[in-house]
C-alpha atoms as a PDB file:
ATOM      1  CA  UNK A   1    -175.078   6.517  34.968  1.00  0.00           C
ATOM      2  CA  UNK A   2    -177.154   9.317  33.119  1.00  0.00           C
ATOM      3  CA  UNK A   3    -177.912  11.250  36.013  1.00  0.00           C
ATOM      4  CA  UNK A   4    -174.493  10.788  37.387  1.00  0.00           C
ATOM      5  CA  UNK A   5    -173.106  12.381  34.035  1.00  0.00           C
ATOM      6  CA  UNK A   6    -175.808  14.935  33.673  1.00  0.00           C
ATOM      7  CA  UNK A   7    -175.230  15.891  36.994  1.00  0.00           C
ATOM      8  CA  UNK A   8    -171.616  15.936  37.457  1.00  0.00           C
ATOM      9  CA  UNK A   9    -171.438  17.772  34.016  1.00  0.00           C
ATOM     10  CA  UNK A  10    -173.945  20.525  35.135  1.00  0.00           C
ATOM     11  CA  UNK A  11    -171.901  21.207  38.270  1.00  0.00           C
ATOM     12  CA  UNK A  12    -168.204  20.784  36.489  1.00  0.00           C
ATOM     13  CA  UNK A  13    -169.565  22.808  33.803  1.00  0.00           C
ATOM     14  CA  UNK A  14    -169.692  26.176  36.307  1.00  0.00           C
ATOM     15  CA  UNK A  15    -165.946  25.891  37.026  1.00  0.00           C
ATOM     16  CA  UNK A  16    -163.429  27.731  35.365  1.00  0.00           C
ATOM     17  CA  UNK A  17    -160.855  25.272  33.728  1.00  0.00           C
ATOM     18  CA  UNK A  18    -163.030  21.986  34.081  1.00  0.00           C
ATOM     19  CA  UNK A  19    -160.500  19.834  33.556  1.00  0.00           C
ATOM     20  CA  UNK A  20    -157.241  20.449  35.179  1.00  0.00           C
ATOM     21  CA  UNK A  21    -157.291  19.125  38.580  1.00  0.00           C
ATOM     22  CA  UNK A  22    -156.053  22.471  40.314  1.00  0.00           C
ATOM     23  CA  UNK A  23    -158.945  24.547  38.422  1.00  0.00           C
ATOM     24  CA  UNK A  24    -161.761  22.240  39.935  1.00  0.00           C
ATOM     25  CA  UNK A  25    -163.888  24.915  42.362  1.00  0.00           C
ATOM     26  CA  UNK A  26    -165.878  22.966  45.694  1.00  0.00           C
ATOM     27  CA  UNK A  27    -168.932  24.699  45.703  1.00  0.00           C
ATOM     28  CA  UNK A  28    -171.484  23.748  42.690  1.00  0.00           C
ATOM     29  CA  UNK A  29    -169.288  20.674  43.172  1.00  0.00           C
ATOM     30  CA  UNK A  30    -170.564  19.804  46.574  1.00  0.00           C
ATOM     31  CA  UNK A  31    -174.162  20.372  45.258  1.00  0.00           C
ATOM     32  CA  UNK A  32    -173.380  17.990  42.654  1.00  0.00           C
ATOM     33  CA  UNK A  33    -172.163  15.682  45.029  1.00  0.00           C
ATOM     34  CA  UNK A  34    -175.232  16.127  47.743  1.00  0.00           C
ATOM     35  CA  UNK A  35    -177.405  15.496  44.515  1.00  0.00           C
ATOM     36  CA  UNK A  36    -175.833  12.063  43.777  1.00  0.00           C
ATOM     37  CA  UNK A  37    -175.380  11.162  47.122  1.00  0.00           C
ATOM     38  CA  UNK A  38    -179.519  11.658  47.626  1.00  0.00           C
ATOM     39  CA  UNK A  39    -180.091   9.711  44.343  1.00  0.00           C
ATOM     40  CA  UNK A  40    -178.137   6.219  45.369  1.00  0.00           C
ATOM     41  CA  UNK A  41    -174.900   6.594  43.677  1.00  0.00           C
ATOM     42  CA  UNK A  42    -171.806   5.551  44.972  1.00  0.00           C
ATOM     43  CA  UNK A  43    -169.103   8.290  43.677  1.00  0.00           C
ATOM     44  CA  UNK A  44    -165.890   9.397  44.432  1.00  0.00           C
ATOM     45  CA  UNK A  45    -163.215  11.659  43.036  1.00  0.00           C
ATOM     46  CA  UNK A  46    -160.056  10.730  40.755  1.00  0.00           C
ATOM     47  CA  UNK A  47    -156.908  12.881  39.701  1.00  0.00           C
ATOM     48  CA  UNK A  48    -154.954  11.225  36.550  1.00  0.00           C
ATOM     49  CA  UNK A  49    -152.069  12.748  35.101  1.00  0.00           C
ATOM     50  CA  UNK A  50    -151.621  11.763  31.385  1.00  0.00           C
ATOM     51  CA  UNK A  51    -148.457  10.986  31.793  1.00  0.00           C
ATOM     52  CA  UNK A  52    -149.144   7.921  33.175  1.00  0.00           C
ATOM     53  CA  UNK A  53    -151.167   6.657  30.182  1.00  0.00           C
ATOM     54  CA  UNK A  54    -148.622   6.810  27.833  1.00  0.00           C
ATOM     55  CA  UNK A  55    -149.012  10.135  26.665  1.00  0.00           C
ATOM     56  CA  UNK A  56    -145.800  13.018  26.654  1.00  0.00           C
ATOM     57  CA  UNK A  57    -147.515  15.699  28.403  1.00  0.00           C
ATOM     58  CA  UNK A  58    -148.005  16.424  32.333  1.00  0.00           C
ATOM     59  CA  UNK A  59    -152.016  16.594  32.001  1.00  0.00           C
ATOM     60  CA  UNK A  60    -153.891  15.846  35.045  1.00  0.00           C
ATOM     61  CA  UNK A  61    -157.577  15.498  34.764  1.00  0.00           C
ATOM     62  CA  UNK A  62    -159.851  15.583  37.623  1.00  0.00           C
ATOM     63  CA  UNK A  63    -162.755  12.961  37.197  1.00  0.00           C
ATOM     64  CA  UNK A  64    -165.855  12.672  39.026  1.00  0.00           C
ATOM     65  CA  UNK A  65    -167.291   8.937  38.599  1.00  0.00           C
ATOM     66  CA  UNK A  66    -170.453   7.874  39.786  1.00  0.00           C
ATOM     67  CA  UNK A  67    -172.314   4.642  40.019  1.00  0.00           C
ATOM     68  CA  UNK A  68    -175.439   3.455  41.445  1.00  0.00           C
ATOM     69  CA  UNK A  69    -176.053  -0.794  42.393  1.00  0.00           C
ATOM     70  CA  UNK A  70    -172.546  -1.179  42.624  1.00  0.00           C
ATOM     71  CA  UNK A  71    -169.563  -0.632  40.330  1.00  0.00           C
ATOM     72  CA  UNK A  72    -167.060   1.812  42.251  1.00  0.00           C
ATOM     73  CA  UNK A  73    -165.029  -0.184  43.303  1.00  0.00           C
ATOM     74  CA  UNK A  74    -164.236  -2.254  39.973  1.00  0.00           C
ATOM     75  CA  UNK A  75    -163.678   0.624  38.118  1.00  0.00           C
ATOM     76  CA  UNK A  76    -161.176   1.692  40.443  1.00  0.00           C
ATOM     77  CA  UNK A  77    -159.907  -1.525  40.490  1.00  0.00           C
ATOM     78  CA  UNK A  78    -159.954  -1.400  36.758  1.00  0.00           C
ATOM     79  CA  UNK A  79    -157.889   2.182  36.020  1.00  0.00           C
ATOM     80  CA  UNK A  80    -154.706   1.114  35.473  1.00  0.00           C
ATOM     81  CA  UNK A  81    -152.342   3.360  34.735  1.00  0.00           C
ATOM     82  CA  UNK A  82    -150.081   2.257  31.543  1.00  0.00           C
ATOM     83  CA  UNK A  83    -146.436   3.051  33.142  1.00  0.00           C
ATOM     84  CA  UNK A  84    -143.706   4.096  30.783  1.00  0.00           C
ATOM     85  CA  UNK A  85    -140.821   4.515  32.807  1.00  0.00           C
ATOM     86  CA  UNK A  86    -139.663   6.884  32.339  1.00  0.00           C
ATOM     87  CA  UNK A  87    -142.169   9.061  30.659  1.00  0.00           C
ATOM     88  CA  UNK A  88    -142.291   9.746  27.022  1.00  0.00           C
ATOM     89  CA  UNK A  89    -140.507  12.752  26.418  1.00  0.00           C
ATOM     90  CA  UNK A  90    -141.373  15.790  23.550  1.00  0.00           C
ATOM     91  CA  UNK A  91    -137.822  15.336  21.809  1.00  0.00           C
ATOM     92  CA  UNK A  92    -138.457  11.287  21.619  1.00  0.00           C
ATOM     93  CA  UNK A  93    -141.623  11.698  20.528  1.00  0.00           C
ATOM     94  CA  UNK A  94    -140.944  14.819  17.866  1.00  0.00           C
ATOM     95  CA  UNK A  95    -137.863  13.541  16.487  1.00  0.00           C
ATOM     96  CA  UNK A  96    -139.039  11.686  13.173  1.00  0.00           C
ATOM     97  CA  UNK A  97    -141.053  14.934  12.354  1.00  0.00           C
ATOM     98  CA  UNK A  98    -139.073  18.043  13.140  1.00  0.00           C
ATOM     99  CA  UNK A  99    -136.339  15.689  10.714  1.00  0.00           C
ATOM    100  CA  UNK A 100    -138.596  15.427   8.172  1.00  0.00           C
ATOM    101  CA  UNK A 101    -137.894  18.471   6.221  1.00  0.00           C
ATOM    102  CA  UNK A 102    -133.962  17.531   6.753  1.00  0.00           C
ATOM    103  CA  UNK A 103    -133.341  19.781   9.208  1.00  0.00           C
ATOM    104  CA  UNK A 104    -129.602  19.056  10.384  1.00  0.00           C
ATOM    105  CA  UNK A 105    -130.414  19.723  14.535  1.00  0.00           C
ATOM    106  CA  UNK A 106    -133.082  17.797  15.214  1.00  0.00           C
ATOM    107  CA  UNK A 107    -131.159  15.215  17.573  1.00  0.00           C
ATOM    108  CA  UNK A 108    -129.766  17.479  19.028  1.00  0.00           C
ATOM    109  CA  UNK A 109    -133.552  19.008  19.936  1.00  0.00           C
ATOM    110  CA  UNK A 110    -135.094  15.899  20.594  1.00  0.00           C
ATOM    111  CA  UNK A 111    -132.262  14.960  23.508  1.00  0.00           C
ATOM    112  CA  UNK A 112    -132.573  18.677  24.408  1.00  0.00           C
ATOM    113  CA  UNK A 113    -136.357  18.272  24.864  1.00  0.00           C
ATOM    114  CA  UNK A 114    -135.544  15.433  27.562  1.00  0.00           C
ATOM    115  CA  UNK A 115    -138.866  15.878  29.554  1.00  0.00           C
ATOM    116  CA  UNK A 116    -142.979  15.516  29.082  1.00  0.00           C
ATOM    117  CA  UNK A 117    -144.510  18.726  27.422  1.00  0.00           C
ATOM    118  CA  UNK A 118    -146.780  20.983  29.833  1.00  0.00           C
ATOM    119  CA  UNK A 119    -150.244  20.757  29.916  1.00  0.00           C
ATOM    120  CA  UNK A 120    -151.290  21.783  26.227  1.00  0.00           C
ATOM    121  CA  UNK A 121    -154.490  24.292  27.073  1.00  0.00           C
ATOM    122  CA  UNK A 122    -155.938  24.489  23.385  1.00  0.00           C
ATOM    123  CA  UNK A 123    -155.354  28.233  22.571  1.00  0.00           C
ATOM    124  CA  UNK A 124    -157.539  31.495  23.912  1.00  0.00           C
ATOM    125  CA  UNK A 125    -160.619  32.833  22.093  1.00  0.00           C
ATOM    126  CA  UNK A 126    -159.351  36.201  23.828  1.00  0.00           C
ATOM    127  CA  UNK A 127    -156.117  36.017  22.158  1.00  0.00           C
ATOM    128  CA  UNK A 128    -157.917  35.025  18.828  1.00  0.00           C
ATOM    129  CA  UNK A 129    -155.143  32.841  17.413  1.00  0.00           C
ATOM    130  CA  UNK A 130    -153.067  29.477  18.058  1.00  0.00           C
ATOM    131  CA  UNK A 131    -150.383  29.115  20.699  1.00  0.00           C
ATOM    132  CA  UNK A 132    -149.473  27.431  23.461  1.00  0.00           C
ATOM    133  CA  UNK A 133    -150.831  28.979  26.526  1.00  0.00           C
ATOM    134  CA  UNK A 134    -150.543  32.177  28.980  1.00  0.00           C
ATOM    135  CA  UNK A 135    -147.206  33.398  29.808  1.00  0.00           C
ATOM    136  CA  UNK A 136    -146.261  30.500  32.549  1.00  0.00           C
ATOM    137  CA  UNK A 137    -146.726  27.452  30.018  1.00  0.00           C
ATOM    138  CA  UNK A 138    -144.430  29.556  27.329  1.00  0.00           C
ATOM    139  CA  UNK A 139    -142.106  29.205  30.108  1.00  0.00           C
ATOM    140  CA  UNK A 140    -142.484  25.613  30.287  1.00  0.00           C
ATOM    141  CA  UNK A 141    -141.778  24.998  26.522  1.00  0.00           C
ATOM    142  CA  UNK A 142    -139.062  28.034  26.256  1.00  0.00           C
ATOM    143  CA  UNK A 143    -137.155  24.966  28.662  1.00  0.00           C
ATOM    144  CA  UNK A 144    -137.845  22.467  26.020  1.00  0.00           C
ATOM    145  CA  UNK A 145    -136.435  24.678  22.991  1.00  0.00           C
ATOM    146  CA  UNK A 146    -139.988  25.879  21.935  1.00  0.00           C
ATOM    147  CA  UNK A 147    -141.524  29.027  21.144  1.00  0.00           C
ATOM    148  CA  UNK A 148    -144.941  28.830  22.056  1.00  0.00           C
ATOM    149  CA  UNK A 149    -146.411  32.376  20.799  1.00  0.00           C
ATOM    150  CA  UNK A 150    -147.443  30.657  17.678  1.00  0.00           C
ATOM    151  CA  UNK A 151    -147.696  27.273  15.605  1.00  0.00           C
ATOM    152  CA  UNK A 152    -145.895  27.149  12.443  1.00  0.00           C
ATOM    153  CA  UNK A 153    -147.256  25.150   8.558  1.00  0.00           C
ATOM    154  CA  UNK A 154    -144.543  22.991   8.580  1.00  0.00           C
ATOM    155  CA  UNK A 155    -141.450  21.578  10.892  1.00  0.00           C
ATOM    156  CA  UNK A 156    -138.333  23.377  10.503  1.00  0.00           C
ATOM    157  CA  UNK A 157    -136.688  23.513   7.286  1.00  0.00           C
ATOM    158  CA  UNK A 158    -133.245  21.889   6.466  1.00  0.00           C
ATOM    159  CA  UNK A 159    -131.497  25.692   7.361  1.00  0.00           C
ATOM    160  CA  UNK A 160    -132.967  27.053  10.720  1.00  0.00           C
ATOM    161  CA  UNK A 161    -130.434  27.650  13.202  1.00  0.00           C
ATOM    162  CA  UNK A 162    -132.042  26.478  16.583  1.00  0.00           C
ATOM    163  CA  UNK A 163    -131.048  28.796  19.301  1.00  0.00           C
ATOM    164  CA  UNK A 164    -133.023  28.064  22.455  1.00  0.00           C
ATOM    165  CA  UNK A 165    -131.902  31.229  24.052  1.00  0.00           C
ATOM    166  CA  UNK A 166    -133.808  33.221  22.028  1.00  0.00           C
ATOM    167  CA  UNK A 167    -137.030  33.352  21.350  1.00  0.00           C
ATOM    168  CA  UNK A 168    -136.570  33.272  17.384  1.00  0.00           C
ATOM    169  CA  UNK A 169    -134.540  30.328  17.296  1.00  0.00           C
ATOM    170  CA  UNK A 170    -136.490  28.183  19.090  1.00  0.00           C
ATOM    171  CA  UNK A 171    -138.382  25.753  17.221  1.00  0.00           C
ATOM    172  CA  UNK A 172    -142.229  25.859  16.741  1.00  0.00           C
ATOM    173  CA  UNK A 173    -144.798  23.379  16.961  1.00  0.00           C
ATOM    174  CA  UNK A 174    -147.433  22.422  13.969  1.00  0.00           C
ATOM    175  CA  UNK A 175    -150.716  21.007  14.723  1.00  0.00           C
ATOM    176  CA  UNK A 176    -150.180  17.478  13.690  1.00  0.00           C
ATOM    177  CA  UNK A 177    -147.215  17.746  16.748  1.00  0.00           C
ATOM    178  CA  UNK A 178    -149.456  18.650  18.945  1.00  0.00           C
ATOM    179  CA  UNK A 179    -151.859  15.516  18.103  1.00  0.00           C
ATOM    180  CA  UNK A 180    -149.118  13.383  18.515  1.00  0.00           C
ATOM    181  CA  UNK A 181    -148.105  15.365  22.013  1.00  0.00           C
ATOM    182  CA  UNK A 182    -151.725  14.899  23.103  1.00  0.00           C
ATOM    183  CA  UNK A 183    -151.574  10.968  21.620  1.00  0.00           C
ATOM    184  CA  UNK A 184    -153.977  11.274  18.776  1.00  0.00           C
ATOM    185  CA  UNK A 185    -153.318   8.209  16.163  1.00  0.00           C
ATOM    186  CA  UNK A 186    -152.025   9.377  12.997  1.00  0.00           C
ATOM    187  CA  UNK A 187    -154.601   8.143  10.773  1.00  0.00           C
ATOM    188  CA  UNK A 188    -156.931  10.811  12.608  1.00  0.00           C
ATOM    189  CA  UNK A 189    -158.292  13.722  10.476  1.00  0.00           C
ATOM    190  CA  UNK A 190    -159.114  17.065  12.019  1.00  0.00           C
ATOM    191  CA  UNK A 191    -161.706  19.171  10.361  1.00  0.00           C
ATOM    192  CA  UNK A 192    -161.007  23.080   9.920  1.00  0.00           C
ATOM    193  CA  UNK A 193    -158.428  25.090   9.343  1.00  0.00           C
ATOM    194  CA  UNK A 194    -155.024  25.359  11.648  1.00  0.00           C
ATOM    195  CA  UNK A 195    -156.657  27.090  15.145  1.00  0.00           C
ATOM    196  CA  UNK A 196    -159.815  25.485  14.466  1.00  0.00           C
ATOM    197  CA  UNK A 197    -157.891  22.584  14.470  1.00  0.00           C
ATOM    198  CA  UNK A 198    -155.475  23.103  17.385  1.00  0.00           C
ATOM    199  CA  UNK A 199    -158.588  24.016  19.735  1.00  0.00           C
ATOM    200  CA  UNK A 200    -160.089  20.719  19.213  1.00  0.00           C
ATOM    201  CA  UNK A 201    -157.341  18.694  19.373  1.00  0.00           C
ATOM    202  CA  UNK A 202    -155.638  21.010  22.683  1.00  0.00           C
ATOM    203  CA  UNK A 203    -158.705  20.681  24.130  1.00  0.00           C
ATOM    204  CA  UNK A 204    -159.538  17.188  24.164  1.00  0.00           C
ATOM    205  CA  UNK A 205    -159.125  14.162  26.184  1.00  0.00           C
ATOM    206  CA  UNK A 206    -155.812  12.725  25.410  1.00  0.00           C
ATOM    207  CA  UNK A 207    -157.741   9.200  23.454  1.00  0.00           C
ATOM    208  CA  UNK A 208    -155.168   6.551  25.726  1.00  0.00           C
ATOM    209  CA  UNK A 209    -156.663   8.444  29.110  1.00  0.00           C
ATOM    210  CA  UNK A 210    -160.424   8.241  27.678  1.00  0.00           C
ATOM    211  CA  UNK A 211    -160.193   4.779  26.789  1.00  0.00           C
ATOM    212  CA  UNK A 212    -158.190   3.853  29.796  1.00  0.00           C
ATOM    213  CA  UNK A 213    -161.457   5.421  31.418  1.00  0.00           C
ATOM    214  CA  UNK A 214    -163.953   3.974  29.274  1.00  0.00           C
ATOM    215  CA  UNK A 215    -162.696   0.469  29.722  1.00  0.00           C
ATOM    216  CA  UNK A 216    -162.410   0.977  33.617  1.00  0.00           C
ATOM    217  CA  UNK A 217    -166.404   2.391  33.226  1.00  0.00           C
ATOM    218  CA  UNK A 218    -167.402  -0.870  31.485  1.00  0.00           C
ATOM    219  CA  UNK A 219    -166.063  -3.033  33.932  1.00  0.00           C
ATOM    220  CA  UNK A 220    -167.739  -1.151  36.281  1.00  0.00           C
ATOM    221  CA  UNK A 221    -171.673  -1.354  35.030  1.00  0.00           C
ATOM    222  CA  UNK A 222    -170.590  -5.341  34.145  1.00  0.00           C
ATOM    223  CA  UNK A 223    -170.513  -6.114  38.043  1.00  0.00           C
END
């Protein structure tokens, strides 16, 4: 299993966006493949969506899994997804915190927000601050009530008038709901200060998916 990480993480590692399935470019993949193939390992290729796990967010992940003496087919046999039918949404999910400060329109937000969040991308160094994503995943959370040009301190307060119309009175997101979007537990603690913070928690492994993944890995090497 070393080489098989080492290896699939040298050739993932050349492709721009790594982990969303759509971003995952063939060529240093195929040399990744040709060099696992010639070393005995059994591998094949896996798209999960997050979704499926139990987290509110449409996040697919494209996986490369290797193993060598057997082990492929148990771990396949192993990922199940956790099915919530039907998916968490980002209202039921946000509801006890955007209320938290008393603010008098958070039901009617949460049933408004009646659908899994986009993929949450983790911010751009290039845009030097925190939001949530280029101008096509704005979009996607514009159609949930967000504004996604930047996070805010604190959920709303008891007086903001939520307008989803326009741009300013649409709610925004803290970094604590976006560790509960991405399914972090909330006893977690996030070093650094708020985009530090948002970076590594946008741009992690939602924890249900990795240890939905880890178990399905053990079973594997037990065979």
């Amino acid at each position: 299993m070393g080489l098989a990480a080492e290896t699939a993480g040298s050739a993932i590692g050349k492709c721009a966006g790594p982990r969303q399935a759509g971003g995952l470019c063939r060529k240093p993949l195929l040399c990744g493949e040709k060099y696992l193939d010639d070393a005995g390992y059994d591998f094949s290729w896996h798209v999960v969506n997050a979704s499926d796990f139990g987290v509110p967010q449409h996040r697919e992940l494209g996986i490369l899994v290797a193993f060598r003496d057997r082990g492929l087919t148990e771990f396949e046999a192993a990922l199940d997804p956790v099915t919530v039918t039907p998916h968490l949404t980002v209202g039921a999910v946000l509801r006890t915190s955007m209320a938290s400060r008393g603010w008098s329109q958070a039901e009617e937000w949460a049933t408004y927000a009646d659908r899994p969040a986009p993929t949450i991308v983790g911010g751009s160094w290039d845009r030097g601050g925190a939001d949530l994503g280029p101008a096509g995943s704005q979009q996607g959370w514009a159609r949930l009530g967000v504004e996604g040009k930047s996070l805010r301190d604190a959920p709303p307060a008891s007086d903001f008038l939520w307008n989803p119309d326009l741009p300013e009175g649409r709610v925004q997101l803290t970094v604590d709901q976006i560790a509960e979007l991405q399914a972090f537990p909330g006893h977690w603690q996030v070093c650094g200060r708020k985009t530090a913070r948002y970076r590594q928690i946008g741009n992690a492994t939602p924890p249900p998916v990795a240890r939905a993944l880890g178990a399905a890995v053990r079973v594997g090497l037990s065979v």
